[in-house]
C-alpha atoms as a PDB file:
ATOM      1  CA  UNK A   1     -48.023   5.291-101.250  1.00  0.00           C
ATOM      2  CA  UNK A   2     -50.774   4.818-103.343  1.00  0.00           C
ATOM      3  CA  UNK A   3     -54.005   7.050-102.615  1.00  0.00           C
ATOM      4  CA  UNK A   4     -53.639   7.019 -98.686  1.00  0.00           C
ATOM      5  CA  UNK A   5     -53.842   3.020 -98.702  1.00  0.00           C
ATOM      6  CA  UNK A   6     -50.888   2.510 -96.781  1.00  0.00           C
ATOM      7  CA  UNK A   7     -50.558   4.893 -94.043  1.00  0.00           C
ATOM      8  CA  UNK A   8     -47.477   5.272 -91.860  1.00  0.00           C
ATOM      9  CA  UNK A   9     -47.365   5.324 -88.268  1.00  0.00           C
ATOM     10  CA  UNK A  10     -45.250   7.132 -86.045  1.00  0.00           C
ATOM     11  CA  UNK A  11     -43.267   4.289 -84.536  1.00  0.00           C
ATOM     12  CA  UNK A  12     -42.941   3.340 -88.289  1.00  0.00           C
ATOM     13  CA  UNK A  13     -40.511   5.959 -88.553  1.00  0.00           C
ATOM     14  CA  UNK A  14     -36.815   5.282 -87.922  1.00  0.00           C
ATOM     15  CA  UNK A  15     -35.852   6.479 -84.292  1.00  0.00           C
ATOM     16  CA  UNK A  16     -39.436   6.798 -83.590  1.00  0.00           C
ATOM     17  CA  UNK A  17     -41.269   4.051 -80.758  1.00  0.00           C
ATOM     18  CA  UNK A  18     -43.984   3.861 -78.941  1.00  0.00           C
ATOM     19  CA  UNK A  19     -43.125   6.185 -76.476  1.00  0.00           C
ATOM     20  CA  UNK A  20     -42.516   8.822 -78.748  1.00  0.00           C
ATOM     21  CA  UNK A  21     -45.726   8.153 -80.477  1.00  0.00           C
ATOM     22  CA  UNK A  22     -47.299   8.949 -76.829  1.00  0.00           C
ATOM     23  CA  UNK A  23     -45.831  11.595 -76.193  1.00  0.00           C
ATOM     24  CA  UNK A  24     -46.496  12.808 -79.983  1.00  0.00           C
ATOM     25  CA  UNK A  25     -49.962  12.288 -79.474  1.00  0.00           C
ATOM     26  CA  UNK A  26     -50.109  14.406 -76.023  1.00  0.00           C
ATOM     27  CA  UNK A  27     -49.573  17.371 -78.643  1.00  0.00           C
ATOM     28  CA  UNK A  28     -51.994  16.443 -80.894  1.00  0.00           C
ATOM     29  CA  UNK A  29     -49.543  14.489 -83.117  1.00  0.00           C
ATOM     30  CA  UNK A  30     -51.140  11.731 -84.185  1.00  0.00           C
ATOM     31  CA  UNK A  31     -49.682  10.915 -87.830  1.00  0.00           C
ATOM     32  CA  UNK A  32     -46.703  11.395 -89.689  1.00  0.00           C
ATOM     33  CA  UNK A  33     -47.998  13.820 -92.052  1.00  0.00           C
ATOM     34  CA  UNK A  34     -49.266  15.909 -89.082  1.00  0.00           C
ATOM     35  CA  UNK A  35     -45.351  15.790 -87.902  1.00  0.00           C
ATOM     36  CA  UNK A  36     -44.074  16.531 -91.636  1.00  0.00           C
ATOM     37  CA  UNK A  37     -46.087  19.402 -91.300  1.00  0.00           C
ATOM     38  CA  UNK A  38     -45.097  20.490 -88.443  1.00  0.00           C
ATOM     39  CA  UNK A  39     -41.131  19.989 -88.588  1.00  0.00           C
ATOM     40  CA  UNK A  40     -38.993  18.443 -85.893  1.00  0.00           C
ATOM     41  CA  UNK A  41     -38.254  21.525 -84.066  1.00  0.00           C
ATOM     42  CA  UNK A  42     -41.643  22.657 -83.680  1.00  0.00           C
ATOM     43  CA  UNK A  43     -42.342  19.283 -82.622  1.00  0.00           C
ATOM     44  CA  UNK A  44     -39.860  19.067 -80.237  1.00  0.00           C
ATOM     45  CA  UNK A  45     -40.813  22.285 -78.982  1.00  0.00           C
ATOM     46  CA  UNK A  46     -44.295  21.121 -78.225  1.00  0.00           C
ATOM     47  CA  UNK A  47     -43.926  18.098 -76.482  1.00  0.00           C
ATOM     48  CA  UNK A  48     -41.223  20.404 -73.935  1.00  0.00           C
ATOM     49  CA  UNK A  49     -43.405  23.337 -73.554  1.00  0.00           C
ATOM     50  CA  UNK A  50     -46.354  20.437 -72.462  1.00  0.00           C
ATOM     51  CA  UNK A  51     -43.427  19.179 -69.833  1.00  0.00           C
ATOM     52  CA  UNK A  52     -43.133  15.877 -71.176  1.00  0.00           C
ATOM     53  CA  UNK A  53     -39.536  15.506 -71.729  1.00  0.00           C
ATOM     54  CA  UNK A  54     -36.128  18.146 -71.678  1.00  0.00           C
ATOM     55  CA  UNK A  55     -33.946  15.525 -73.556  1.00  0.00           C
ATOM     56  CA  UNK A  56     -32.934  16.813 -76.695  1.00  0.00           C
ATOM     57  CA  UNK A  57     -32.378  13.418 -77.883  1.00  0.00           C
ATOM     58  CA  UNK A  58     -35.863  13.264 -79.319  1.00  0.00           C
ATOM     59  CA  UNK A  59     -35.312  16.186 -81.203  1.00  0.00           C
ATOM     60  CA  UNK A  60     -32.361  14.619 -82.382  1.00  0.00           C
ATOM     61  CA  UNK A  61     -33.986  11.989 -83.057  1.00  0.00           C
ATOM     62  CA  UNK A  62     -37.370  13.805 -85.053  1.00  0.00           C
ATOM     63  CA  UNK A  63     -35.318  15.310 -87.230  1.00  0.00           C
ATOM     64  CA  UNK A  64     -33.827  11.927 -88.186  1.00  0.00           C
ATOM     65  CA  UNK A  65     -37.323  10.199 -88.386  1.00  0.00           C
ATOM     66  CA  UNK A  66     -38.440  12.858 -91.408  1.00  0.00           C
ATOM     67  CA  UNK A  67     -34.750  11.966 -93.176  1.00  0.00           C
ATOM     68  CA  UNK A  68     -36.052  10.855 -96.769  1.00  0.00           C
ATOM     69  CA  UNK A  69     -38.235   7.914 -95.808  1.00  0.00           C
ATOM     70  CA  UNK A  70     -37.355   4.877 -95.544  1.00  0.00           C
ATOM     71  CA  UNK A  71     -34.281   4.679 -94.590  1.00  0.00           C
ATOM     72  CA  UNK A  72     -33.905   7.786 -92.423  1.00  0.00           C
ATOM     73  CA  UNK A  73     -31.284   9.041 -90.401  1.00  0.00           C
ATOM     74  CA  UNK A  74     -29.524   7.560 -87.032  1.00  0.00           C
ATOM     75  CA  UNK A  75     -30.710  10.011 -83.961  1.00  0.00           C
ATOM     76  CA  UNK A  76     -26.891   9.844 -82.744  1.00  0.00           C
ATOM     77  CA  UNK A  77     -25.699  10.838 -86.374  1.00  0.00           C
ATOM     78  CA  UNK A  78     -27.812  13.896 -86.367  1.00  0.00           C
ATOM     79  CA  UNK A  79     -26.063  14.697 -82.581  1.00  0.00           C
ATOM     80  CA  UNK A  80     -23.044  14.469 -84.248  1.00  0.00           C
ATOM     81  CA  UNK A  81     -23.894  16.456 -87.479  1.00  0.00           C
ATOM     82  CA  UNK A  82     -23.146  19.859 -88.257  1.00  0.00           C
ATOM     83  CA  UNK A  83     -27.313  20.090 -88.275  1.00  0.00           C
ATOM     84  CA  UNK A  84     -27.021  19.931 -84.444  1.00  0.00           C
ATOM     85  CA  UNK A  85     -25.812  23.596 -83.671  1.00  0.00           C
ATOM     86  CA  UNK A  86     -28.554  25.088 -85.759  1.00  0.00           C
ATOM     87  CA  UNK A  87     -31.184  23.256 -84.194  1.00  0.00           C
ATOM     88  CA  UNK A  88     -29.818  23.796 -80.429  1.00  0.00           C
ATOM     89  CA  UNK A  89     -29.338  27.541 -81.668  1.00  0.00           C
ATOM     90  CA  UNK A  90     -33.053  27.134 -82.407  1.00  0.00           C
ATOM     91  CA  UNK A  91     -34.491  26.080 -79.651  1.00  0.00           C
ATOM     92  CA  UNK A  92     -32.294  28.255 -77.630  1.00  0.00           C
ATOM     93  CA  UNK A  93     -33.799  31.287 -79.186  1.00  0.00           C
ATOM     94  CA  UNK A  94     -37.701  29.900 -79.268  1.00  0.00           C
ATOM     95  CA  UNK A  95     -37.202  29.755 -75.325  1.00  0.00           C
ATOM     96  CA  UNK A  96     -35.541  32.190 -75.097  1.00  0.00           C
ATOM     97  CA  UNK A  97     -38.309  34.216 -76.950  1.00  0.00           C
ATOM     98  CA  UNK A  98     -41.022  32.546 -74.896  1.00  0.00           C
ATOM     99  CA  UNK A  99     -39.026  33.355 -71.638  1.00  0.00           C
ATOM    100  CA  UNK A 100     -39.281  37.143 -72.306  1.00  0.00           C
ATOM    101  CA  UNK A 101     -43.031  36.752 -73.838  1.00  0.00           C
ATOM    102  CA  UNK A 102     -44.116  35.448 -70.100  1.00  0.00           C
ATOM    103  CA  UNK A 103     -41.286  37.859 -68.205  1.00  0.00           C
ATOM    104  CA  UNK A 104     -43.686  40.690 -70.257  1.00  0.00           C
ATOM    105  CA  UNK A 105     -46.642  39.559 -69.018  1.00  0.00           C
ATOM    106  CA  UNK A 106     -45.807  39.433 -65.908  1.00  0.00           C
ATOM    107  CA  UNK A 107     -44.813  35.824 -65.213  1.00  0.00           C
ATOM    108  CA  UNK A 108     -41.834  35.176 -63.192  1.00  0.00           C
ATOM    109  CA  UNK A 109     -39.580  32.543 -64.928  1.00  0.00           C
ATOM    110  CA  UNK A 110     -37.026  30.544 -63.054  1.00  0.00           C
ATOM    111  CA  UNK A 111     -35.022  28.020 -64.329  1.00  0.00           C
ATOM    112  CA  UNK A 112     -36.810  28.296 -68.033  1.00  0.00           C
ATOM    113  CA  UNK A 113     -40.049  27.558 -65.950  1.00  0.00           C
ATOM    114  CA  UNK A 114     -43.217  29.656 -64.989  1.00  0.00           C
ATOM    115  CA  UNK A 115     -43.747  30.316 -61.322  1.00  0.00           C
ATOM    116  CA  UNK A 116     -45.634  27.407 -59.744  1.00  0.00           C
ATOM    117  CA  UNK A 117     -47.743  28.194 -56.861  1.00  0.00           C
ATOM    118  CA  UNK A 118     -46.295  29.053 -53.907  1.00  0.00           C
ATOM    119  CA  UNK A 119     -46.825  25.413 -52.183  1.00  0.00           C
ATOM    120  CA  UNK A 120     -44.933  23.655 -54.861  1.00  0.00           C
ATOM    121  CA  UNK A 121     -42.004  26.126 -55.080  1.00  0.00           C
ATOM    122  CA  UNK A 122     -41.508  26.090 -50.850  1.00  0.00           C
ATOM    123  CA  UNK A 123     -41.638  22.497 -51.787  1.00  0.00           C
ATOM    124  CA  UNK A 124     -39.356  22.494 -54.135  1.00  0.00           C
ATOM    125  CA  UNK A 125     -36.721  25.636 -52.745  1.00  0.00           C
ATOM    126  CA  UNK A 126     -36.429  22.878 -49.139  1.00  0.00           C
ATOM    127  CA  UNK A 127     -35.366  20.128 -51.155  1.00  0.00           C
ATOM    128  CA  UNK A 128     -33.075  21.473 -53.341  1.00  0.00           C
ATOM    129  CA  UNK A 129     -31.587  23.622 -50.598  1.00  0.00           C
ATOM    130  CA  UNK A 130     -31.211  20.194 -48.667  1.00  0.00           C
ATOM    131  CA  UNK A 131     -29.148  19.056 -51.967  1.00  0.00           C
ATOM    132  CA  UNK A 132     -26.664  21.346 -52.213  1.00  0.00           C
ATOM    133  CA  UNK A 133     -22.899  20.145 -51.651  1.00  0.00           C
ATOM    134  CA  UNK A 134     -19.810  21.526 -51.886  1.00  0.00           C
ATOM    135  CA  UNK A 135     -16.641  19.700 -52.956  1.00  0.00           C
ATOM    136  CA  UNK A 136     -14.253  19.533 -50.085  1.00  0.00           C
ATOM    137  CA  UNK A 137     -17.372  19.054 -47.669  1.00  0.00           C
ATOM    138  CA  UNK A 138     -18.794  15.895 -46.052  1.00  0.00           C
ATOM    139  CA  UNK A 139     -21.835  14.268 -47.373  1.00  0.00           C
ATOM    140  CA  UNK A 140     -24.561  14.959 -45.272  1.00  0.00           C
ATOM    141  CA  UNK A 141     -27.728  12.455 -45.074  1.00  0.00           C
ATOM    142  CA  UNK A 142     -30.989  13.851 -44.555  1.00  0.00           C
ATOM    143  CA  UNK A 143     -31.484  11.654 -41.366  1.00  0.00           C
ATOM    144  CA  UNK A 144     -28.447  13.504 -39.910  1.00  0.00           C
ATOM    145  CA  UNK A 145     -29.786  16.703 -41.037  1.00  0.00           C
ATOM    146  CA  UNK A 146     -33.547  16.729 -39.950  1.00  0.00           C
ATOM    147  CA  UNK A 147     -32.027  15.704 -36.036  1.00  0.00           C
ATOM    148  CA  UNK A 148     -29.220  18.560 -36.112  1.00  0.00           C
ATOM    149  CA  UNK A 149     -26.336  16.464 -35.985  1.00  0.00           C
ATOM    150  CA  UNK A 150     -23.143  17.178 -37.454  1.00  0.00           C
ATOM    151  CA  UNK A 151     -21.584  14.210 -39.571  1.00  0.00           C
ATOM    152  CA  UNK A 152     -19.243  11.858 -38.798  1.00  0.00           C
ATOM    153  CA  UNK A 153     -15.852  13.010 -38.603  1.00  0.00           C
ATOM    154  CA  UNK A 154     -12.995  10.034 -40.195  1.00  0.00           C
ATOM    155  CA  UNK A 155      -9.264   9.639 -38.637  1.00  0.00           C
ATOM    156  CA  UNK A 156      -7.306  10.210 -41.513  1.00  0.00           C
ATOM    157  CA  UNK A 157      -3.605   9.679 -41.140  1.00  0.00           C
END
């Protein structure tokens, strides 16, 4: 690249679209310099902690975008790779570190997540209470549930 006159986008990058390029420039990545700087995993770690994605395919697919440009590396080829455990191992111990940085000062974290308010989690505690099944028990449909009625038995011979 001579002198800066051809500058690469994001969704120049191999594995990279326009959707990552969004949700790249939610963190303030707006280049790919700004990601070579940064690294894949810190990234990554960014665009989760801002609680845009979970999916560790763009990580996956990051650290195959700054492969030796231009041909890069397939994201499903780095999920294969023996590079995959370190960077799961990685971000494994980044949240974990986080979690107890927020459990010390005094944040209750469920789930990986801070506390929401207390509307949002009664919210949130009904419906997934309402979700729960356990094998060998009927399927129960929200209708049925909300007018106290049992389900539906079958004959079964």
């Amino acid at each position: 690249m001579a002198q800066g006159k051809l500058r690469l986008r994001l969704c120049d990058l191999r594995n990279l679209g326009p959707q990552s390029e969004r949700l790249l420039a939610a963190v303030g990545i707006h280049d790919v310099e700004s990601l070579r700087r940064r690294g894949a995993l810190e990234a990554y770690l960014a665009v989760r902690h801002a609680g845009l994605t979970r999916s560790l395919n763009l990580l996956w697919a990051l650290a195959g975008a700054l492969e030796p440009w231009p041909e890069g590396r397939e994201w499903r080829e780095v999920a294969a790779s023996e590079a995959r455990l370190p960077l799961m191992l990685a971000v494994e111990s980044r949240l974990a570190a986080r979690r107890s940085t927020l459990e010390a000062g005094g944040v209750t974290v469920r789930g990986g997540e801070a506390k929401r308010s207390r509307k949002t989690a009664a919210r949130s505690s009904k419906s997934a209470t309402a979700a729960i099944w356990v094998p060998g028990l009927p399927f129960e449909t929200s209708r049925n549930l909300k007018r106290g009625r049992a389900p539906k038995k079958k004959n079964r011979r």
